[in-house]
Protein backbone atom coordinates (compact mmCIF):
# COMPACT_ATOMS: atom_id res chain seq x y z
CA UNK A 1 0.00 0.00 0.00
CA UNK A 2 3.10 2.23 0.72
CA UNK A 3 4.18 2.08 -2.71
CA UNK A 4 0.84 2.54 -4.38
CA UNK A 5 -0.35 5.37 -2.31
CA UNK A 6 2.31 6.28 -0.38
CA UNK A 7 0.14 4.74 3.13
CA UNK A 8 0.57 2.00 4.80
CA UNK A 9 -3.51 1.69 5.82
CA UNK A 10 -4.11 1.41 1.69
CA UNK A 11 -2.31 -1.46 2.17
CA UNK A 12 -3.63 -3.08 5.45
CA UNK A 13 -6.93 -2.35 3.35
CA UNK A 14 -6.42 -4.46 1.26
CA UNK A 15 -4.83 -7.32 2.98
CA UNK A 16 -8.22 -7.43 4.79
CA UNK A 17 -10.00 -7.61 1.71
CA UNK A 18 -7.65 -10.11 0.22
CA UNK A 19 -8.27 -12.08 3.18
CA UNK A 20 -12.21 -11.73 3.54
CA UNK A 21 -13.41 -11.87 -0.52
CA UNK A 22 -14.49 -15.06 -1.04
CA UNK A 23 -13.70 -14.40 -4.59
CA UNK A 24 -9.94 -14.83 -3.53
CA UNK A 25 -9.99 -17.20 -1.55
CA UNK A 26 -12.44 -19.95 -2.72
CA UNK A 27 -10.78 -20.89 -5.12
CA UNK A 28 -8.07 -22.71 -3.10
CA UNK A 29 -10.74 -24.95 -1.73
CA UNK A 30 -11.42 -26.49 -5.24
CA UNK A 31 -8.37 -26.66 -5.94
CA UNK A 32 -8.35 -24.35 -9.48
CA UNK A 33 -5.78 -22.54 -11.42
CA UNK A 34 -7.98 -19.24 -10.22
CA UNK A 35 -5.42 -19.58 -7.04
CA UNK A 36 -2.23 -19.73 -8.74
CA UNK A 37 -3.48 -17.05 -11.32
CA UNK A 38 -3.90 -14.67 -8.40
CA UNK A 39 -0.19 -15.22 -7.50
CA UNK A 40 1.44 -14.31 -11.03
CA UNK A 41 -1.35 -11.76 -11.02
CA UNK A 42 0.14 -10.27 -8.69
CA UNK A 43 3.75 -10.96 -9.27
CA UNK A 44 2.99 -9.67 -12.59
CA UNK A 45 2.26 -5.93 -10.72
CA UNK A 46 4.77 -5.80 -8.58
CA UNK A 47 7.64 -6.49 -11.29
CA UNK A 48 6.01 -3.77 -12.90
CA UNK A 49 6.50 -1.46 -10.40
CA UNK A 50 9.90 -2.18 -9.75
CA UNK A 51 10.19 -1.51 -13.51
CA UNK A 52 8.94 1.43 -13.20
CA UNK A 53 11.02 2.47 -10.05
CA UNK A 54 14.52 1.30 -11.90
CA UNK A 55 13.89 -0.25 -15.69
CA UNK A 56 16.99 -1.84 -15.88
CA UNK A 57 16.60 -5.33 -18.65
CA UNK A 58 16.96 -7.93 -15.93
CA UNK A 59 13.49 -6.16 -14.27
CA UNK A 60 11.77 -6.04 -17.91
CA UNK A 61 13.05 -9.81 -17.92
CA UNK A 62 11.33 -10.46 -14.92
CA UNK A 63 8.07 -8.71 -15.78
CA UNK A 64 8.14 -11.26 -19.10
CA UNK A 65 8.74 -14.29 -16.88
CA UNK A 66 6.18 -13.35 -14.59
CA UNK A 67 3.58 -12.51 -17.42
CA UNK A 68 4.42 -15.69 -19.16
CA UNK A 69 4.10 -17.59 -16.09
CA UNK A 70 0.09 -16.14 -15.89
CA UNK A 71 -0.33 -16.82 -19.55
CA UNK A 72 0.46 -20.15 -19.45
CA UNK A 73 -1.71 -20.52 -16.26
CA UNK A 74 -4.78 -18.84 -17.53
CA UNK A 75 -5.44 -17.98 -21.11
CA UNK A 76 -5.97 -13.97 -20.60
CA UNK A 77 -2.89 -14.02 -18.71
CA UNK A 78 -1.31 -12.89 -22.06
CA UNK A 79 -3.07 -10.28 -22.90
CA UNK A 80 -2.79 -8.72 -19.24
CA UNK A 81 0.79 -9.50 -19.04
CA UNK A 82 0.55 -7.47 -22.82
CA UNK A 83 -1.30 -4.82 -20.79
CA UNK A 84 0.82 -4.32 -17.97
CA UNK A 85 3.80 -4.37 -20.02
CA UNK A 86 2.97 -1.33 -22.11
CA UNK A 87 1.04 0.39 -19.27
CA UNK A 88 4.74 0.10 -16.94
CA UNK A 89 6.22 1.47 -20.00
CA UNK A 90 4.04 4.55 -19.81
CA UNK A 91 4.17 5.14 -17.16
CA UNK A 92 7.46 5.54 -16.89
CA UNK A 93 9.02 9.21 -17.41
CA UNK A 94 12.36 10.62 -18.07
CA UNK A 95 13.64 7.43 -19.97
CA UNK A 96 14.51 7.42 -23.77
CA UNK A 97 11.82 6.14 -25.80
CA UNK A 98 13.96 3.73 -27.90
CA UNK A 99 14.96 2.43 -24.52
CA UNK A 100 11.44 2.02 -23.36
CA UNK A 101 10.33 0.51 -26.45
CA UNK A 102 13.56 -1.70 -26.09
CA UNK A 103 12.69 -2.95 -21.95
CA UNK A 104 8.98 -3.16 -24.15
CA UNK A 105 10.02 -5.68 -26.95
CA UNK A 106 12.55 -7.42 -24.39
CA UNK A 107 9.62 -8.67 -21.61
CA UNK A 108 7.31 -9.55 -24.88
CA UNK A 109 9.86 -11.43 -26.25
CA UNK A 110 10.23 -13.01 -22.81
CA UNK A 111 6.29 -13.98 -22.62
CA UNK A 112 6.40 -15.52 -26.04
CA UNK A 113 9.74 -17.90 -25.03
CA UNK A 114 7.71 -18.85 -22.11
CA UNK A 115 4.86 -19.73 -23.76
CA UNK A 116 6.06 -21.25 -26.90
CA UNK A 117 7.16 -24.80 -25.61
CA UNK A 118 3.78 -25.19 -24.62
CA UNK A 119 1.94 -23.90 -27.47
CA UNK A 120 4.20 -25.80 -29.60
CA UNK A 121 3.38 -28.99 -27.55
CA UNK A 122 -0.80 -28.37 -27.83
CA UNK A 123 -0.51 -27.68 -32.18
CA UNK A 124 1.66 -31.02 -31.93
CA UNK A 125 -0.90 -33.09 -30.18
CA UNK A 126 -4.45 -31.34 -31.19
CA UNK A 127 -3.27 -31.61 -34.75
CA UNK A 128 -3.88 -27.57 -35.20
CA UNK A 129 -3.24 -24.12 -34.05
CA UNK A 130 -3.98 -23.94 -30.58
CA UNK A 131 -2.42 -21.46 -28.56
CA UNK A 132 -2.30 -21.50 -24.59
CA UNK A 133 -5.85 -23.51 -23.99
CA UNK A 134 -8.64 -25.25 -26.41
CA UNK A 135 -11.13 -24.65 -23.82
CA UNK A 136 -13.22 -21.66 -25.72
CA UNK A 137 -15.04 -24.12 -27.38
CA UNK A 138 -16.60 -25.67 -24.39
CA UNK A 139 -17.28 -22.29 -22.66
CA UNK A 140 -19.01 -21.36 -26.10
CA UNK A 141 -21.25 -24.39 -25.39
CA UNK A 142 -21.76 -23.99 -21.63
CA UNK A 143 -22.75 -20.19 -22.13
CA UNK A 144 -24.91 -21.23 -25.36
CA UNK A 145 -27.59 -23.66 -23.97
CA UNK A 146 -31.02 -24.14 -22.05
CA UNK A 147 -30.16 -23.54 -18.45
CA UNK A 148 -27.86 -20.31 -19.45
CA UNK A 149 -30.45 -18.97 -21.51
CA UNK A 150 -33.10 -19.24 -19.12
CA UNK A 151 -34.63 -20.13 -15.72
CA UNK A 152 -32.09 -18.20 -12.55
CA UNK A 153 -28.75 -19.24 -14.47
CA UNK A 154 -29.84 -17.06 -17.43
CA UNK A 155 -26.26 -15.18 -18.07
CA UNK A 156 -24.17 -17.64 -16.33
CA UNK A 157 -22.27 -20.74 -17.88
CA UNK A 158 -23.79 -23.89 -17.51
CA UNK A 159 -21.64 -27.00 -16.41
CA UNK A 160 -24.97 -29.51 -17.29
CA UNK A 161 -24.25 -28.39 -20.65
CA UNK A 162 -21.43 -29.27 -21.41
CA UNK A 163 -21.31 -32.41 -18.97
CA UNK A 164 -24.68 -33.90 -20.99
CA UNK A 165 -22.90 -33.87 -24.31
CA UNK A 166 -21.85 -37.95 -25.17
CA UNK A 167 -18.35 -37.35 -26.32
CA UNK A 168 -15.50 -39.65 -26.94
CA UNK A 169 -13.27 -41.63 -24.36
CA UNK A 170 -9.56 -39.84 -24.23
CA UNK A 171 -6.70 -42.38 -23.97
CA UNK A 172 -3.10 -41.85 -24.23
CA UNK A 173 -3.59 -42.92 -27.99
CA UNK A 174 -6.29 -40.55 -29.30
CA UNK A 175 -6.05 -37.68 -27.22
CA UNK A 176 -5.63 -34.93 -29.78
CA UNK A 177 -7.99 -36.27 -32.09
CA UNK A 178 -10.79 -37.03 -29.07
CA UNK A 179 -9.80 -32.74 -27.92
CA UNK A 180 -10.08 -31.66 -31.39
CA UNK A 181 -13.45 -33.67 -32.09
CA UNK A 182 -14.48 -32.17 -28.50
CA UNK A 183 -14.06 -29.05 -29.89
CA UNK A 184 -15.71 -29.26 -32.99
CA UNK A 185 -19.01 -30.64 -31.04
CA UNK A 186 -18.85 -28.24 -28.97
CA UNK A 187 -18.69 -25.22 -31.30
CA UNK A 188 -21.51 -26.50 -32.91
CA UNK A 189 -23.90 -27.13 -30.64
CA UNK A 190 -23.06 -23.86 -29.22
CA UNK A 191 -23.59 -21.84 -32.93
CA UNK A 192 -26.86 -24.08 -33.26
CA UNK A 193 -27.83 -23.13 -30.26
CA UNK A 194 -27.19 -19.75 -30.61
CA UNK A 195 -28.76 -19.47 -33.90
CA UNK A 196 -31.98 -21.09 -32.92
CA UNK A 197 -32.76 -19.22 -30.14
CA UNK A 198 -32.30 -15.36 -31.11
């Protein structure tokens, strides 16, 4: 809180917060990737303010670690780490712009060596472009479908949904082909869906 607002109650704020949302914490309890998110989350804003306080390259570096790190965790990770990254580097003042633009490219180029192993790994197996996760297609079908549509989950994404569809068995032998034909089912029962029911 110091550092943000120069007081130390902004930050005993929100500690308490942090320690009384149930948005923050609940996610520990199931065990999700939300938790470890929140971690590079906020690893990802502190390396930016040290950035900001000294941008030397081995803090840009750090930023890009930290940003790939979230990426590969959750799938908006990248663009936030994308974010932050160009937000540090305007707000920083005093600094050649070649050299910001420089620290800019550098903790990009960091996310993207981070991340590439693993996108490289999903195109290999899936048998097509996939970048960090192949899981829009199911949240296209979970947020397309009766119970989302209407009745009190009308908004909300609907686990029935996607749990009712009969899909293939994944073994260790089909288990791009079974994800990519996952996919495709999914997509379209979420576009018939969707199409039916404006």
């Amino acid at each position: 809180g110091r550092r943000v607002s120069g007081s130390t109650a902004v930050g005993v704020v929100a500690g308490l917060i942090a320690a009384f949302d149930p948005m923050l914490f609940q996610p520990d309890g199931g065990v999700l990737v939300e938790s470890l998110y929140g971690v590079f989350a906020a690893g990802m804003l502190l390396s930016a303010y040290r950035v900001i306080d000294r941008p030397t390259w081995p803090r840009w570096i750090v930023l890009g670690l930290v940003g790939g790190m979230a990426a590969l965790t959750r799938g908006e990770g990248a663009v936030a780490a994308i974010g932050i990254i160009v937000c540090a580097a305007l707000s920083i003042h005093q600094v050649p712009w070649r050299r910001l633009a420089l620290g800019s490219a550098l903790a990009a180029v960091t996310v993207a060596v981070v991340i590439t192993p693993w996108i490289a790994r999903n195109s290999a197996v899936l048998g097509r472009r996939a970048l960090v996760a192949d899981d829009s297609d199911a949240t296209l079908a979970g947020s397309n479908c009766g119970p989302s549509y209407y009745g009190s989950g009308i908004g909300y994404w609907s686990y029935q949904c996607v749990d009712g569809m009969a899909l293939p068995t994944v073994t260790r032998s089909n288990e791009g082909k079974v994800e990519t034909r996952d996919d495709y089912l999914y997509r379209k029962a979420a576009a018939s869906y969707a199409t039916h029911h404006l």
